[in-house]
Each structure stands twice: as C-alpha cells, then as structure tokens.
N, C-alpha and C. Protein backbone atom coordinates (compact mmCIF):
# COMPACT_ATOMS: atom_id res chain seq x y z
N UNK A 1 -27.44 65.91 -24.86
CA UNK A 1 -27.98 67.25 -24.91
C UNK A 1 -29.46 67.16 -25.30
N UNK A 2 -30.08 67.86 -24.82
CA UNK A 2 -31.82 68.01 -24.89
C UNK A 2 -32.04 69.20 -25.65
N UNK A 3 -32.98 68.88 -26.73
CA UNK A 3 -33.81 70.27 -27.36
C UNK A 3 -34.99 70.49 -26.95
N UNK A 4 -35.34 71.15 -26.62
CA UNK A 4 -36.96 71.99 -26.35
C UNK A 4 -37.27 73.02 -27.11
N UNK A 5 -38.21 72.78 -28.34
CA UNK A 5 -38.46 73.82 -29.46
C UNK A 5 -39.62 73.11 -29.67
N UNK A 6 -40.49 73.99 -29.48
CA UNK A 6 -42.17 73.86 -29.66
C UNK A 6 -42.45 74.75 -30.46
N UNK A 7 -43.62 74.45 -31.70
CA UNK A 7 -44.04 75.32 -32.56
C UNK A 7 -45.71 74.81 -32.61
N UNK A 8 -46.22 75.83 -32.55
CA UNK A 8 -47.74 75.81 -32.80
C UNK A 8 -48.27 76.84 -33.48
N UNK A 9 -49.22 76.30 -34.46
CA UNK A 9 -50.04 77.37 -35.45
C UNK A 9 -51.21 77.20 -35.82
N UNK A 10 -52.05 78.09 -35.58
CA UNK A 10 -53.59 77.90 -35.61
C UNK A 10 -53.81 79.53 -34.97
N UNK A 11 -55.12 79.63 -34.76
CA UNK A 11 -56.03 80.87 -34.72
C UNK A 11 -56.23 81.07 -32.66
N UNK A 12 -55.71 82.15 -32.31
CA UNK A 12 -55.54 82.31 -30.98
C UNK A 12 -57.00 81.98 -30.38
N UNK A 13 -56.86 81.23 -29.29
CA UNK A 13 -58.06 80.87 -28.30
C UNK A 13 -58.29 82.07 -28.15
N UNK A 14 -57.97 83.01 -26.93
CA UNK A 14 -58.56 84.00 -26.43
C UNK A 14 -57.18 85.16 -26.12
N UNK A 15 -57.99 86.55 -26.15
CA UNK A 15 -57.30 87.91 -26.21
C UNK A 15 -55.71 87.57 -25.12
N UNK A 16 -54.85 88.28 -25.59
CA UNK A 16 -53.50 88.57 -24.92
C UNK A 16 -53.89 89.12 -23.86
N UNK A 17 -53.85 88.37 -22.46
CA UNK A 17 -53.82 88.80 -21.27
C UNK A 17 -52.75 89.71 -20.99
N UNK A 18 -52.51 90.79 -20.54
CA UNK A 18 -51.38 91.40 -19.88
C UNK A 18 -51.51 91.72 -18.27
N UNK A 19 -50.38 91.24 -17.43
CA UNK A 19 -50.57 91.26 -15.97
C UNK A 19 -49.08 92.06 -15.98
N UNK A 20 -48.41 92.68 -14.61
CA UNK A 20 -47.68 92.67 -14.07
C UNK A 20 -47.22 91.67 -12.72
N UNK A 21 -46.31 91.59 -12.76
CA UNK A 21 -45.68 91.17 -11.40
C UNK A 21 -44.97 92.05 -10.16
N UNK A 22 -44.73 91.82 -9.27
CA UNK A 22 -44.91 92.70 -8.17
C UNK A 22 -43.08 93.76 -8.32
N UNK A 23 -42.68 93.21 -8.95
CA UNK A 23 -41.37 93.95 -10.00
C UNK A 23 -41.50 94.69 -10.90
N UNK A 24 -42.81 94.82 -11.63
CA UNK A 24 -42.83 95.79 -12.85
C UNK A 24 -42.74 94.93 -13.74
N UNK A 25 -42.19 93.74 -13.97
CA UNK A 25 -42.02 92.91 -15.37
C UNK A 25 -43.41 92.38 -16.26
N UNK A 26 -43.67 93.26 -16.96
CA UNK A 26 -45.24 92.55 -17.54
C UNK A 26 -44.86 90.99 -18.35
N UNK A 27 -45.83 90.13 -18.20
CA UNK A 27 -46.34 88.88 -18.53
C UNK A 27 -47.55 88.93 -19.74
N UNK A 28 -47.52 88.39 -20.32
CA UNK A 28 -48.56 88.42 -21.98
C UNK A 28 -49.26 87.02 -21.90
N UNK A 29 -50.26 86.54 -21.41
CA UNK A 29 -50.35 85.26 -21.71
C UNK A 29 -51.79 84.96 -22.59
N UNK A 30 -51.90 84.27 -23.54
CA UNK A 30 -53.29 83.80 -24.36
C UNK A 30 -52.91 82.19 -24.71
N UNK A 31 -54.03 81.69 -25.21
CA UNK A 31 -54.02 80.22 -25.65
C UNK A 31 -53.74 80.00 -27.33
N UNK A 32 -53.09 78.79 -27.36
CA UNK A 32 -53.34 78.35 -28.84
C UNK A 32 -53.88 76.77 -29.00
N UNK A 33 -54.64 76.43 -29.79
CA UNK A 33 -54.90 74.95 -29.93
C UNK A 33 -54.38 74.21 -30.64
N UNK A 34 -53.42 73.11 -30.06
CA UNK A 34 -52.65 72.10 -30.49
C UNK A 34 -53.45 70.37 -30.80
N UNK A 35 -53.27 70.27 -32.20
CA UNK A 35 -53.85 69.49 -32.51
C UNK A 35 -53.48 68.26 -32.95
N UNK A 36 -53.50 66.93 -32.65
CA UNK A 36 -52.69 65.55 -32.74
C UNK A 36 -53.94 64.46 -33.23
N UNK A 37 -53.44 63.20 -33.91
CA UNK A 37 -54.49 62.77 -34.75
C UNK A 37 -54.93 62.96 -35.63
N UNK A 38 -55.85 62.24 -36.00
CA UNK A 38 -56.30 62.64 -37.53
C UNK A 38 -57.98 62.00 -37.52
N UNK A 39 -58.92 62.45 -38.71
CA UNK A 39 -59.72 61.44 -38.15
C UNK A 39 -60.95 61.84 -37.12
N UNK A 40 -61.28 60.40 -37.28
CA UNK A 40 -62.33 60.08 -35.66
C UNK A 40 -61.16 60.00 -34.47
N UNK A 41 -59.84 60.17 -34.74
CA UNK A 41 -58.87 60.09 -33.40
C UNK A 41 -58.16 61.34 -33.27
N UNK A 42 -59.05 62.31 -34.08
CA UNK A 42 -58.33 63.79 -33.78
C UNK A 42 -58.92 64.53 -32.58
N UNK A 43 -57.57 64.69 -32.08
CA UNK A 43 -57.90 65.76 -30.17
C UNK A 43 -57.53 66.79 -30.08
N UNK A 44 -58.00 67.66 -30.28
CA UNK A 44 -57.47 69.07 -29.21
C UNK A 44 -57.66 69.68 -28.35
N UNK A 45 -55.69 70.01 -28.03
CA UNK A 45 -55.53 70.01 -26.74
C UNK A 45 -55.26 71.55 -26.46
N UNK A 46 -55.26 72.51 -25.47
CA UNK A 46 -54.76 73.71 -25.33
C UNK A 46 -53.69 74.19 -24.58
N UNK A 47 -52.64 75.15 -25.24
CA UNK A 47 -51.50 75.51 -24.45
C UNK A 47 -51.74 76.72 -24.15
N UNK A 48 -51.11 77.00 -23.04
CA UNK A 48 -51.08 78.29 -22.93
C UNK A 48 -49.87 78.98 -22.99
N UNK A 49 -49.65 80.16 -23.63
CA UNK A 49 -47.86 80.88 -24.72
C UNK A 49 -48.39 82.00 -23.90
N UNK A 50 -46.96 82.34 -23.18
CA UNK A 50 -47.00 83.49 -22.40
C UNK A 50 -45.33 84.47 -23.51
N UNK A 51 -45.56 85.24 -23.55
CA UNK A 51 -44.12 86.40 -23.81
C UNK A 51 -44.49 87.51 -22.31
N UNK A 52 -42.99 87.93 -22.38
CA UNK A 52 -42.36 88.98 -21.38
C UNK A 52 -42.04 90.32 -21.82
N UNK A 53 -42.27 91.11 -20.80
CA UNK A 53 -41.57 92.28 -21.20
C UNK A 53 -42.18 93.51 -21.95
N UNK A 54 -41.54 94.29 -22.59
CA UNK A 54 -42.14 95.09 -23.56
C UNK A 54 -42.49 94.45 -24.78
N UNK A 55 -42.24 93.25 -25.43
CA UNK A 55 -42.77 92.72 -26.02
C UNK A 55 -44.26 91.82 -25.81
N UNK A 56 -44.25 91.59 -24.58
CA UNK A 56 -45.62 91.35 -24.06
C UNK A 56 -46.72 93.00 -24.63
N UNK A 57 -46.43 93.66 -23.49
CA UNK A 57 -47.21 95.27 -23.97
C UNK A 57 -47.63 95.37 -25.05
N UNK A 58 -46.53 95.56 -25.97
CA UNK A 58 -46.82 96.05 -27.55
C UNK A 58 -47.47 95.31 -28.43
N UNK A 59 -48.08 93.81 -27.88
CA UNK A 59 -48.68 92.67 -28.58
C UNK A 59 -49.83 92.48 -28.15
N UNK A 60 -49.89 93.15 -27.17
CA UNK A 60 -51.31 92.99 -26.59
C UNK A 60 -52.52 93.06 -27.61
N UNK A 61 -52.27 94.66 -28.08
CA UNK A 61 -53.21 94.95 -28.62
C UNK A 61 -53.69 93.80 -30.00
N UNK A 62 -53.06 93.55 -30.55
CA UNK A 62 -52.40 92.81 -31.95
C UNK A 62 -53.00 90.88 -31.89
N UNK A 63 -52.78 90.17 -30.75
CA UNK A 63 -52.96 89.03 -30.10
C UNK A 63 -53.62 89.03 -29.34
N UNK A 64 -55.51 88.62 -30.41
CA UNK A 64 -56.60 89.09 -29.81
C UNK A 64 -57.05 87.51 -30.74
N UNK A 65 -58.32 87.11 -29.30
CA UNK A 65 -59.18 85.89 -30.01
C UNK A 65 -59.28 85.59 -31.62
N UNK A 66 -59.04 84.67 -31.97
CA UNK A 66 -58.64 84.15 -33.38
C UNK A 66 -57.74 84.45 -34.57
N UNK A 67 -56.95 85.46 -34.11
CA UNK A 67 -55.68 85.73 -34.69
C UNK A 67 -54.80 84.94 -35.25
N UNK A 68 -54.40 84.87 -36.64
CA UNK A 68 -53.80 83.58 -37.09
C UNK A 68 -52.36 83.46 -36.73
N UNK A 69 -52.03 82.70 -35.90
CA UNK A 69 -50.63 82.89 -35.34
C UNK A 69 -49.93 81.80 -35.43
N UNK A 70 -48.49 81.62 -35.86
CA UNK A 70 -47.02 81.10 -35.50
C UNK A 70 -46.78 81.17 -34.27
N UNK A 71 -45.97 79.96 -33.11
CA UNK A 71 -45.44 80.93 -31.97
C UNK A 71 -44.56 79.52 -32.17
N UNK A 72 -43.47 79.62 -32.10
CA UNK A 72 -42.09 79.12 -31.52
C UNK A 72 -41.51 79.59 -30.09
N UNK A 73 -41.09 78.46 -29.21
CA UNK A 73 -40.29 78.41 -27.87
C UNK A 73 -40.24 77.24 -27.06
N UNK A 74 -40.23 77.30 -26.08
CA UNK A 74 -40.24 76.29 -24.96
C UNK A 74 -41.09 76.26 -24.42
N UNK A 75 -41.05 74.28 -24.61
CA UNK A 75 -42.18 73.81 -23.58
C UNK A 75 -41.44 73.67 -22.07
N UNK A 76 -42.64 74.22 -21.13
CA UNK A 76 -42.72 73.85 -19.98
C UNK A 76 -44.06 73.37 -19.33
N UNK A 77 -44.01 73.20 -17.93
CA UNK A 77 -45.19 72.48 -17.40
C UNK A 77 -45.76 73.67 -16.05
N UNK A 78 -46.41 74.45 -16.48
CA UNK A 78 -46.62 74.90 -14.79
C UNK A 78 -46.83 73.88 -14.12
N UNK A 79 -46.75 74.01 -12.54
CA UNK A 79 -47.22 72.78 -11.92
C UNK A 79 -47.21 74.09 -10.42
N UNK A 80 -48.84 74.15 -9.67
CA UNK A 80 -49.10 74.57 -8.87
C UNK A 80 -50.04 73.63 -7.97
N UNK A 81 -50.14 74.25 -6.48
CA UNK A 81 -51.05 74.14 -5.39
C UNK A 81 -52.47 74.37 -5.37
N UNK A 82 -53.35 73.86 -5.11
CA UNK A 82 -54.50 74.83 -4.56
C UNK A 82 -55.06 73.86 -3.68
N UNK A 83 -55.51 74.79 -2.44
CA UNK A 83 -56.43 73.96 -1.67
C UNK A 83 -56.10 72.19 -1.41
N UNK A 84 -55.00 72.19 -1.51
CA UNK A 84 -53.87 70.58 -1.15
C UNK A 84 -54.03 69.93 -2.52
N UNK A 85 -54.73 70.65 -3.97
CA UNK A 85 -54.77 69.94 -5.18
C UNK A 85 -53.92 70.38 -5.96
N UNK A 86 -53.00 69.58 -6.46
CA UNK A 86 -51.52 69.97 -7.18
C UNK A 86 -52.68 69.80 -8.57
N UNK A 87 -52.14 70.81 -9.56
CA UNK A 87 -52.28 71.52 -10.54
C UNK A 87 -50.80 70.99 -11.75
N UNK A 88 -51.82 70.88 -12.85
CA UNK A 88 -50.57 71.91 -14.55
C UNK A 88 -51.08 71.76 -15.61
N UNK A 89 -50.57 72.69 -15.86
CA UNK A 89 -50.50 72.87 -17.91
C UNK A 89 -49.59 73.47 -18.51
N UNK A 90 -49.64 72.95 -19.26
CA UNK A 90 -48.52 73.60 -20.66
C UNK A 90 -48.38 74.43 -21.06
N UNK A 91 -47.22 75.24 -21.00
CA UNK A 91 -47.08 76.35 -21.00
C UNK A 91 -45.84 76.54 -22.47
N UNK A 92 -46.18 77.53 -23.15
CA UNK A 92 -44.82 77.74 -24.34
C UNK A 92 -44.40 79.07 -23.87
N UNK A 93 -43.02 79.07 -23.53
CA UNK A 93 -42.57 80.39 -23.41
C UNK A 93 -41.79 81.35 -24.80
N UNK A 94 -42.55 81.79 -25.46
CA UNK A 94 -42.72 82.21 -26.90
C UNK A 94 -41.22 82.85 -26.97
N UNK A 95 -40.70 82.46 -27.82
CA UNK A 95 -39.38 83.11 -28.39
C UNK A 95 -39.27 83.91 -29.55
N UNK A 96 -40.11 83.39 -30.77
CA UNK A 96 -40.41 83.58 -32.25
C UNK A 96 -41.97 83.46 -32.35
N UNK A 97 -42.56 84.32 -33.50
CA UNK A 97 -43.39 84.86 -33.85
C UNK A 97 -43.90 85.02 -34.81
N UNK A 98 -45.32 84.71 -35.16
CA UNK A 98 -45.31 84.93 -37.13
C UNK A 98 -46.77 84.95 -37.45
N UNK A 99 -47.68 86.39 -37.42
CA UNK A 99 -48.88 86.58 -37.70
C UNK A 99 -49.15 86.13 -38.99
N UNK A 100 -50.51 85.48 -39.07
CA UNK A 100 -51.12 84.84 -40.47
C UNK A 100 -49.91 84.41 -41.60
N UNK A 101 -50.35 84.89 -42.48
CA UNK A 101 -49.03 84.83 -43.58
C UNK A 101 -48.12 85.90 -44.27
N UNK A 102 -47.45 86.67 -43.03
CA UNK A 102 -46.58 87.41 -43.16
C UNK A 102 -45.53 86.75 -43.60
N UNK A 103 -44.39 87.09 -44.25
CA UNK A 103 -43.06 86.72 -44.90
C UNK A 103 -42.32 87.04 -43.54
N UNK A 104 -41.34 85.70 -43.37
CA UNK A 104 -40.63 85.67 -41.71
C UNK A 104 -39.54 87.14 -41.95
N UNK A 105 -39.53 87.62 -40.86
CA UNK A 105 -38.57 88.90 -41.18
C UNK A 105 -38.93 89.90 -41.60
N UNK A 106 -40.50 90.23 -42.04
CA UNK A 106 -40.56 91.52 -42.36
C UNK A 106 -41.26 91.75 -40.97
N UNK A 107 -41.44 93.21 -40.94
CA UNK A 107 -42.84 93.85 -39.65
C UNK A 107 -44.03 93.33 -40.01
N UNK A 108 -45.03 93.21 -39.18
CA UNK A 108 -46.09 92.77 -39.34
C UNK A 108 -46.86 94.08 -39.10
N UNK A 109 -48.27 94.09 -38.69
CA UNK A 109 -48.69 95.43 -39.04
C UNK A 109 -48.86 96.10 -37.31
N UNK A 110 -48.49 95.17 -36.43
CA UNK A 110 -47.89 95.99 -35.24
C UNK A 110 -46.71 96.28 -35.60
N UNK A 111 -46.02 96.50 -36.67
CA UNK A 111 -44.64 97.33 -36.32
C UNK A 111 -43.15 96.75 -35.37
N UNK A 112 -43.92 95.14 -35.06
CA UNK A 112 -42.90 94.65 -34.26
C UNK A 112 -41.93 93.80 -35.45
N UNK A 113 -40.88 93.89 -35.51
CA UNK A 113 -39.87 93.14 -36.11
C UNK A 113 -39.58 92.07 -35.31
N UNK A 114 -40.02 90.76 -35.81
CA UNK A 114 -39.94 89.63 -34.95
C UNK A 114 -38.61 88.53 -35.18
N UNK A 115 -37.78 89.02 -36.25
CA UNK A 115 -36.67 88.60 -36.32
C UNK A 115 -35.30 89.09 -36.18
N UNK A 116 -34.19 88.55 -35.91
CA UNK A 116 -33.41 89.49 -35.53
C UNK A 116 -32.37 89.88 -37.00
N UNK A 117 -32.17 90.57 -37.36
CA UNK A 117 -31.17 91.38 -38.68
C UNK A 117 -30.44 90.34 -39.21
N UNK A 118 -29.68 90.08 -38.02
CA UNK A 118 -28.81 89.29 -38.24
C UNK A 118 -29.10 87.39 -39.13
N UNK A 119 -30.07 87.09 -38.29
CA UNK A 119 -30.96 86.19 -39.08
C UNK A 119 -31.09 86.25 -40.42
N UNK A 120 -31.92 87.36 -40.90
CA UNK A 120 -31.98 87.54 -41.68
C UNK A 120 -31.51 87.74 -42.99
N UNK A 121 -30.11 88.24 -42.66
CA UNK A 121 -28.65 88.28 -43.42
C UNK A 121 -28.67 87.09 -43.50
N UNK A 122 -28.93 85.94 -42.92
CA UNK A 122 -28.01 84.78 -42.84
C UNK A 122 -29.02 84.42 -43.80
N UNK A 123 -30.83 83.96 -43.50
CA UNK A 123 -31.70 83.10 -44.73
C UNK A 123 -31.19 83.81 -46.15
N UNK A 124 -31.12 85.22 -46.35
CA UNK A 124 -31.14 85.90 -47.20
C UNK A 124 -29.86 84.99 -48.18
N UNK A 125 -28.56 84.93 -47.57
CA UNK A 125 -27.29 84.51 -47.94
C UNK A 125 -27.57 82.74 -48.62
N UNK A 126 -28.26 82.35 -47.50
CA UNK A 126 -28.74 80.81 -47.85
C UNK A 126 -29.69 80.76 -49.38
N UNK A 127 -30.60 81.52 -49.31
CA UNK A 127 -31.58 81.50 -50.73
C UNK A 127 -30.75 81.60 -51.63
N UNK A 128 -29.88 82.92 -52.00
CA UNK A 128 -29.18 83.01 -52.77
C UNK A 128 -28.05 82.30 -53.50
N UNK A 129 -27.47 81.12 -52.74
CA UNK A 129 -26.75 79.69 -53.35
C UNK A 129 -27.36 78.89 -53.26
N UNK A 130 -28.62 79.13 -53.34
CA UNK A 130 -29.65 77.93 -53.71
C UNK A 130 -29.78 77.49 -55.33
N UNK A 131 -29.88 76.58 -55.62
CA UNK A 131 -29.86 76.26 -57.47
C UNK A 131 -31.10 76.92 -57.65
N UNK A 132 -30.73 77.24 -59.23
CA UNK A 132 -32.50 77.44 -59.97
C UNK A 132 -33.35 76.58 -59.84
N UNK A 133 -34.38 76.07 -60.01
CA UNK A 133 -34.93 75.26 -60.42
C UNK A 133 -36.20 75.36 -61.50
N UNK A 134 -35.84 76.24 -62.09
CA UNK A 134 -36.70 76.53 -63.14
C UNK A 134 -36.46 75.69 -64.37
N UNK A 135 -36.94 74.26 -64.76
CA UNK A 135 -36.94 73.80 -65.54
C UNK A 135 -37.75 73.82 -66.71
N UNK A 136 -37.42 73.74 -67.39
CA UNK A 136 -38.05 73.31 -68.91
C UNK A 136 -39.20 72.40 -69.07
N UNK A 137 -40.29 72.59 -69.32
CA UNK A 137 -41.21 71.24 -68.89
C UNK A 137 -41.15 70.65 -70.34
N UNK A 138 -40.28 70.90 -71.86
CA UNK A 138 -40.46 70.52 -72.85
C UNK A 138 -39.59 69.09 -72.77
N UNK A 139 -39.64 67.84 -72.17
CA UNK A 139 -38.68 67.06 -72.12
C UNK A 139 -39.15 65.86 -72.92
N UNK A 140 -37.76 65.16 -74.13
CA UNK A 140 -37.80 64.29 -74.80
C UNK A 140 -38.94 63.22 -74.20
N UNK A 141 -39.66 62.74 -75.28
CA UNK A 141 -39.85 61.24 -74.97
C UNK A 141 -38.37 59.74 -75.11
N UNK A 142 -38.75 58.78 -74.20
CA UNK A 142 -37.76 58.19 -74.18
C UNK A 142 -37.93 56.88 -74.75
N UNK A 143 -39.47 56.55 -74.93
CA UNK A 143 -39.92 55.42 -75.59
C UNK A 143 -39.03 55.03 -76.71
C-alpha cells in the first residue's frame, strides 16, 4: 500500500488564482515554497496547491501573496504538451489547511472551518488521557 501525504509551510508565493472549468467547477490555484537542505546546500523549490470547489471561492480572497500557510494533500505531477515540448510540475491537491498560527480546528478569520467535528472530538478525546506532566522541578540531590 502507498501513502501520498504532502505537507508544506511557509508564506504563499503568489495570490489564489480562481478559474472555472467549462462545467462550472471552480479551481483555486497559488504557489508555496518547499525547502530541502540546509546551508550553502539549501534549494528552493516551488509547488503549485490547487483546492476545488466552493472552497476554492471562499479562499480566494484570504490566500493572497505571503500569507502564512499550512497545506496538507497529495502530491501529483502535472505533465502536459506544448508545441511537441512535454511539460511538469508539482502539483499538491490541498485537502487540509492551517493559516499562520491558528489552533487546528478552530475558524480562521475567513470563517472557513477547516476541520471536520468529528476530528475534532477525536484530538479533543486523545489530549484528555494524556498524563500530566507538570512536574516538580524541586528534585533531591543524589550525590
């Protein structure tokens, strides 16, 4: 079995494109810069994260040049034609979502709820049988 779960976070390249397709289905697409290395051997590279739908629309406004963004989904590869020159790039098809340093699960200040309830019930349930860990920093010497 294969996983495909891509996460990238950094400050949006450029504004949320919104297009339609010849169906009515709007397309959202902007860049993020993905960064590997460290160093004099650090590169960056750019993807481009498209979302669908009415969630495309309502983000438009919101997912604008340098916006501090989360995006979780799948990698894919466009791969096109032109003029007999085959073409691609990387494409994330955004699933999950997470402006600057919002707390995962609340609204952000578009009003979009980017997690689903149910999720949320579930981290919520997980924190809560989590141990304390509030220790005591007064601890014996052992010398």
């Amino acid at each position: 079995m294969a996983i495909n779960i891509f996460t990238a976070s950094g400050n949006v390249g450029s504004d949320m494109e919104v297009r339609q397709t010849p169906n009515g289905k709007s397309i959202g697409t902007f860049s993020m810069p993905v960064k590997s290395g460290w160093g004099e051997n650090e590169k960056v590279s750019w993807v481009s994260c498209k979302m669908f739908g009415e969630r495309a629309q309502k983000l438009a406004q919101h997912i604008t040049k340098g916006t501090k963004l989360t995006v979780t989904g799948s990698f894919v590869l466009d791969e096109w034609e032109n003029n007999g020159v085959k073409h691609s790039r990387p494409v994330i098809l955004v699933n999950d979502f997470e402006f600057g340093g919002s707390p995962q699960g609340q609204s952000n200040q578009c009003g979009y709820q980017q997690q689903r309830p149910q999720q949320n019930h579930q981290r919520a349930s997980q924190n809560q049988s989590e141990p304390n860990f509030d220790f005591d920093d007064n601890l014996p010497d052992w010398d």
